[in-house]
Structures are given as C-alpha cells and as structure tokens.
Protein backbone atom coordinates (compact mmCIF):
# COMPACT_ATOMS: atom_id res chain seq x y z
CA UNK A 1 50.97 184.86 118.40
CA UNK A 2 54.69 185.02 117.61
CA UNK A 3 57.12 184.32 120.23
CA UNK A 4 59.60 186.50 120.87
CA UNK A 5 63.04 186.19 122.48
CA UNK A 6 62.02 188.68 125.31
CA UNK A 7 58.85 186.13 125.97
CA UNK A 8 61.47 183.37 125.49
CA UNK A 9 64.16 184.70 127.89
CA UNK A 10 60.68 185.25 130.48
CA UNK A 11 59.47 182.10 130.53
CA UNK A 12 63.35 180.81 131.25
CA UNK A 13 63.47 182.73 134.37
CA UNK A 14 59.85 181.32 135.53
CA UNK A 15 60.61 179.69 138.94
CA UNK A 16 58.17 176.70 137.92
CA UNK A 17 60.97 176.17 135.12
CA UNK A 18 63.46 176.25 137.35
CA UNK A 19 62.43 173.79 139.76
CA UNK A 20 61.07 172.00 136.76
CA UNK A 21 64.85 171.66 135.75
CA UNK A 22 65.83 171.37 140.04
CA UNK A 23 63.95 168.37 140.06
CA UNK A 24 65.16 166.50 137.31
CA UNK A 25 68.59 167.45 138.20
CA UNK A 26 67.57 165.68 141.54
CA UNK A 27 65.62 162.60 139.91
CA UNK A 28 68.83 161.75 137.95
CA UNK A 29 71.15 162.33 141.01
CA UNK A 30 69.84 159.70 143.10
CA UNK A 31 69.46 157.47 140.08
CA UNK A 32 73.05 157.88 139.20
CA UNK A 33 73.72 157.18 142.80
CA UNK A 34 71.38 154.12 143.33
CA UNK A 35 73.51 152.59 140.27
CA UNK A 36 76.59 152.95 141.91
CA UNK A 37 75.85 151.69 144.48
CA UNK A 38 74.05 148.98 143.15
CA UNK A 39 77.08 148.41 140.79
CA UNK A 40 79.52 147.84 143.62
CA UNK A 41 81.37 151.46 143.00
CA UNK A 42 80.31 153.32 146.81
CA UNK A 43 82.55 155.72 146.31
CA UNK A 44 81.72 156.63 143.34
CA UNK A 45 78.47 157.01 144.71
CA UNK A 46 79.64 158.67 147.47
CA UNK A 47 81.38 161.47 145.25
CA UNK A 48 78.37 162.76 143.30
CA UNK A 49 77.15 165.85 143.41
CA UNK A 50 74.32 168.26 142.25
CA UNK A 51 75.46 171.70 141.02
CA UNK A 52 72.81 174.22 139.73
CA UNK A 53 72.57 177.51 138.17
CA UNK A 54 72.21 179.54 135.48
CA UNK A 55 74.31 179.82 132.04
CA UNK A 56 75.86 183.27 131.60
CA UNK A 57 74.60 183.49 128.34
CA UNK A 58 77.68 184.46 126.85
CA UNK A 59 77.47 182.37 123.86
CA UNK A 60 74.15 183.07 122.87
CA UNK A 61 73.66 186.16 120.23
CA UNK A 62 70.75 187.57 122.47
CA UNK A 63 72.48 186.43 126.12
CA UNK A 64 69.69 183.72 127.35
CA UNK A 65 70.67 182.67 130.56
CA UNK A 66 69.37 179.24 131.20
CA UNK A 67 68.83 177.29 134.22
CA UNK A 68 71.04 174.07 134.21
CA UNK A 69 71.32 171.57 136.69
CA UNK A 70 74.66 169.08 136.57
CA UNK A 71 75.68 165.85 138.07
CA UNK A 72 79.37 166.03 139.28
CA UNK A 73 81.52 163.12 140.11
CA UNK A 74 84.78 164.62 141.48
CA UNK A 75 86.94 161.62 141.76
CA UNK A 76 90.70 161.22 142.12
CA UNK A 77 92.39 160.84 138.90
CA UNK A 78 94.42 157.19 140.58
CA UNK A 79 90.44 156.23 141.39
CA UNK A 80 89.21 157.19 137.73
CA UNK A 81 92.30 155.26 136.14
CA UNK A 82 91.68 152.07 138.22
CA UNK A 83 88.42 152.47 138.02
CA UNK A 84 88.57 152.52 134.11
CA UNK A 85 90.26 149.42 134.30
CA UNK A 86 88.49 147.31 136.56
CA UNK A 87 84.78 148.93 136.67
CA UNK A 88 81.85 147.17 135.36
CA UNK A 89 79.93 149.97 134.71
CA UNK A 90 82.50 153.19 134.10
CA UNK A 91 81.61 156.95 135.28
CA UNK A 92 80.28 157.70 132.37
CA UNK A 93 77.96 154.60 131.62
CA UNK A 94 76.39 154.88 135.02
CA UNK A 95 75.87 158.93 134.52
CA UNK A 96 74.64 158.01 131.24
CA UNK A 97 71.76 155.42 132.58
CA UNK A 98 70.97 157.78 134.90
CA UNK A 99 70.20 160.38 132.27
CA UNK A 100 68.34 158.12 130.34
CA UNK A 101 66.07 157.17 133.50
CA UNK A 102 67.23 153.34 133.29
C-alpha cells in the first residue's frame, strides 16, 4: 500500500493525533514550568503559556495543515535582559530541558 498525501493530510486531522500532539504540548508545559520554578525564576514560570493549533499550510506544496502545540514565555524585554545576565538557567535552556523531557 502506497501512502498518499490525501491519506497523509487524513491521518493529520485524526483527533487521536491531535490530542496525541495536546498532550505533549501539556507534558512539556509543566516540565518547563517545574524547572523554573525549581531554578529560582517564578516568574518566568509564571509567564508560560500553551498555544495550540493548526499550521496554515501555506508553505507546504500540497497545503498540510498540521497540528502544533507551542510553549510561550511572554516576558518583558527589561526581565529577558536581566534575566540573561543573571539567570542560571536562561529561557531558552529551561524550554530546551523541557523539550528534551529532562
């Protein structure tokens, strides 16, 4: 059996795959903020965020629209620069851990 875009694009919009991809998204979230926490930065903590969707497929040659789900830290940019400084563990290395489930 060859697979086919149309099968492809299908099995994207299953809603197992989506809360497949929901609860990673979630998994990582509270791992990300458990870090922060842990690492002394509440407020960074504090300022995470789960957005979820869909890509608009735009890019794509055949317009797959994928589920996504992404971890937002909306901080101030005075917070990010003295936190850049001064931070044990920056934004990015405590998304990053997250990601990589440590």
């Amino acid at each position: 059996m060859k697979i086919t875009q149309k099968t492809y694009d299908q099995a994207l919009e299953a809603p197992s795959v989506r809360a497949a991809v929901d609860r990673r998204a979630r998994a990582v979230l509270l791992a990300a903020k458990t870090a922060a926490y842990a690492a002394g930065r509440g407020h960074m903590g504090d300022a995470l965020r789960l957005e979820s969707g869909r890509r608009s497929g735009a890019k794509t040659s055949h317009g797959g629209r994928r589920p996504y789900g992404r971890i937002i830290a909306e901080l101030p940019d005075e917070q990010q620069e003295e936190d850049s400084r001064s931070a044990k563990l920056s934004r990015t290395k405590i998304l990053r851990r997250a990601a990589r489930g440590r």
